[in-house]
Protein backbone atom coordinates (compact mmCIF):
# COMPACT_ATOMS: atom_id res chain seq x y z
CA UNK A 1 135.34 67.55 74.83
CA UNK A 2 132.79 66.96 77.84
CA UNK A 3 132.91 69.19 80.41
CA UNK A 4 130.30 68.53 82.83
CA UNK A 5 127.98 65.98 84.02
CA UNK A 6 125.98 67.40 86.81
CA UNK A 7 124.58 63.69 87.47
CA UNK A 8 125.41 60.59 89.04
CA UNK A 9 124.87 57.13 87.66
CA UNK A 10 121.63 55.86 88.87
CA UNK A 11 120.32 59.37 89.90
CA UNK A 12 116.65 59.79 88.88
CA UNK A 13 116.33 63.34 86.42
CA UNK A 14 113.53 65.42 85.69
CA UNK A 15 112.48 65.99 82.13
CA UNK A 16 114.62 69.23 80.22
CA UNK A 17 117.37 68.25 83.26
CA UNK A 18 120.73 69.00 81.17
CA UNK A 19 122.69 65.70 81.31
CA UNK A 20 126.17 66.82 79.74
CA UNK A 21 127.81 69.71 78.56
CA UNK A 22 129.85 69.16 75.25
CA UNK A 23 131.95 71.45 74.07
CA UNK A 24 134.28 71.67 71.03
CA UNK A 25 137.89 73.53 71.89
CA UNK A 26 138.26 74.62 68.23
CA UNK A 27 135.18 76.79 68.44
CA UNK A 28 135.66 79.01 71.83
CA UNK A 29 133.97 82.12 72.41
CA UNK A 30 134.48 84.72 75.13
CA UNK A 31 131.29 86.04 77.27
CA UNK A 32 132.31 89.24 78.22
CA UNK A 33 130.64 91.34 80.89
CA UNK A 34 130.57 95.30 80.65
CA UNK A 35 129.18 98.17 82.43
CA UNK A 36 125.51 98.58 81.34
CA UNK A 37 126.11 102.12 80.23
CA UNK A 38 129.55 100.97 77.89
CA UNK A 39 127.68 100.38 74.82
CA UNK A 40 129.16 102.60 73.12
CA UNK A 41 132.18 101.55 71.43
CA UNK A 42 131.29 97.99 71.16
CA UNK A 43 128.90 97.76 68.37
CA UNK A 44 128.35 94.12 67.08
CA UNK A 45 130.55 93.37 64.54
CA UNK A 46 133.39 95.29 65.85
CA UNK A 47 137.07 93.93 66.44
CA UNK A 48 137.81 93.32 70.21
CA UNK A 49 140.71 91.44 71.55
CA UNK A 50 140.37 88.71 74.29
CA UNK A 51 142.95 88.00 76.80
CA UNK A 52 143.34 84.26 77.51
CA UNK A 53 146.59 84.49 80.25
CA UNK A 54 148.07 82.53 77.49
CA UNK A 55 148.37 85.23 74.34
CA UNK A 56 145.85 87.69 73.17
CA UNK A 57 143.16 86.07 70.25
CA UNK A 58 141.40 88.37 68.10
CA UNK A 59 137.86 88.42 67.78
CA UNK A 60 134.64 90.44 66.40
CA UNK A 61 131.58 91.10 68.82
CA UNK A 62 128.79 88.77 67.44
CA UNK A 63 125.97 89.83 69.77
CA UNK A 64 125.63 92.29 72.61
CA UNK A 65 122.56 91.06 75.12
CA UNK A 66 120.02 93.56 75.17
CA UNK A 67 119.50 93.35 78.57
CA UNK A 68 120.86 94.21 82.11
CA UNK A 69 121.43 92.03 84.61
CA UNK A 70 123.07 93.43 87.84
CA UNK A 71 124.41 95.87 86.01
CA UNK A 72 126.03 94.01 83.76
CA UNK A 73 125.41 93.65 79.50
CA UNK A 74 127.14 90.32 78.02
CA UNK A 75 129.15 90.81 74.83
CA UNK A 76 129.48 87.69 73.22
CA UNK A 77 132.94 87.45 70.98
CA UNK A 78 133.75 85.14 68.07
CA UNK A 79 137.30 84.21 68.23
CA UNK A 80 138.70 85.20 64.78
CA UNK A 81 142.14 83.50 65.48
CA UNK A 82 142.79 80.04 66.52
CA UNK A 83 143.45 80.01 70.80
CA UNK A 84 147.06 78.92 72.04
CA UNK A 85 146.92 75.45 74.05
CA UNK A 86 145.79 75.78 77.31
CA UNK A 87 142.51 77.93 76.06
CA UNK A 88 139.79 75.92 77.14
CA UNK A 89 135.67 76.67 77.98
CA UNK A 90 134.65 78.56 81.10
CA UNK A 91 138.06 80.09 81.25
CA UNK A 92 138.47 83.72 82.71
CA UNK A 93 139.46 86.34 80.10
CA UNK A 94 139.77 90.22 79.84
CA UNK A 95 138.72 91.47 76.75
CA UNK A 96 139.20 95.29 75.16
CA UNK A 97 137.84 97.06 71.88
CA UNK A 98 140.63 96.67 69.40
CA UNK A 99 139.68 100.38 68.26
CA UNK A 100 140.15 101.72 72.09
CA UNK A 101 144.02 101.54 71.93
């Protein structure tokens, strides 16, 4: 699926410019942005469920960013189930530890 073409046709690019983004819909994941100091109960590899506004997917943390940005860490989670239709990239989603209740 593309998603984006930042350019024009005709429109001179400097070298490393990204020309397209590609995505494929069957392979989502969900950037998730927590308090710097929530660490704690999201080690990688746990469960989390992600809330598309469509049906809750399950999904294990693959990687928590290291570091901070305004205050913010980014949890990155693998979608373990397959996404109703409608789920689609750069979509806004809510996302809790399985394992908080």
């Amino acid at each position: 699926m593309l998603q984006l073409v930042p350019v024009e046709v005709g429109q001179q690019v400097a070298p490393g410019t990204n020309l397209a983004r590609v995505a494929n819909p069957s392979r989502l994941k969900a950037e998730i942005k927590i308090r710097r100091n929530t660490r704690r109960g999201h080690p990688a590899r746990s469960e989390a469920e992600v809330d598309t506004r469509n049906g809750i997917v399950e999904g294990r943390v693959a990687r928590i960013d290291p570091s901070v940005q305004n205050g913010t860490r980014t949890v990155d989670v693998t979608l373990t189930a397959t996404c109703r239709k409608g789920a689609v990239p750069d979509l806004s989603v809510d996302a809790r530890s399985s394992s908080s209740g």
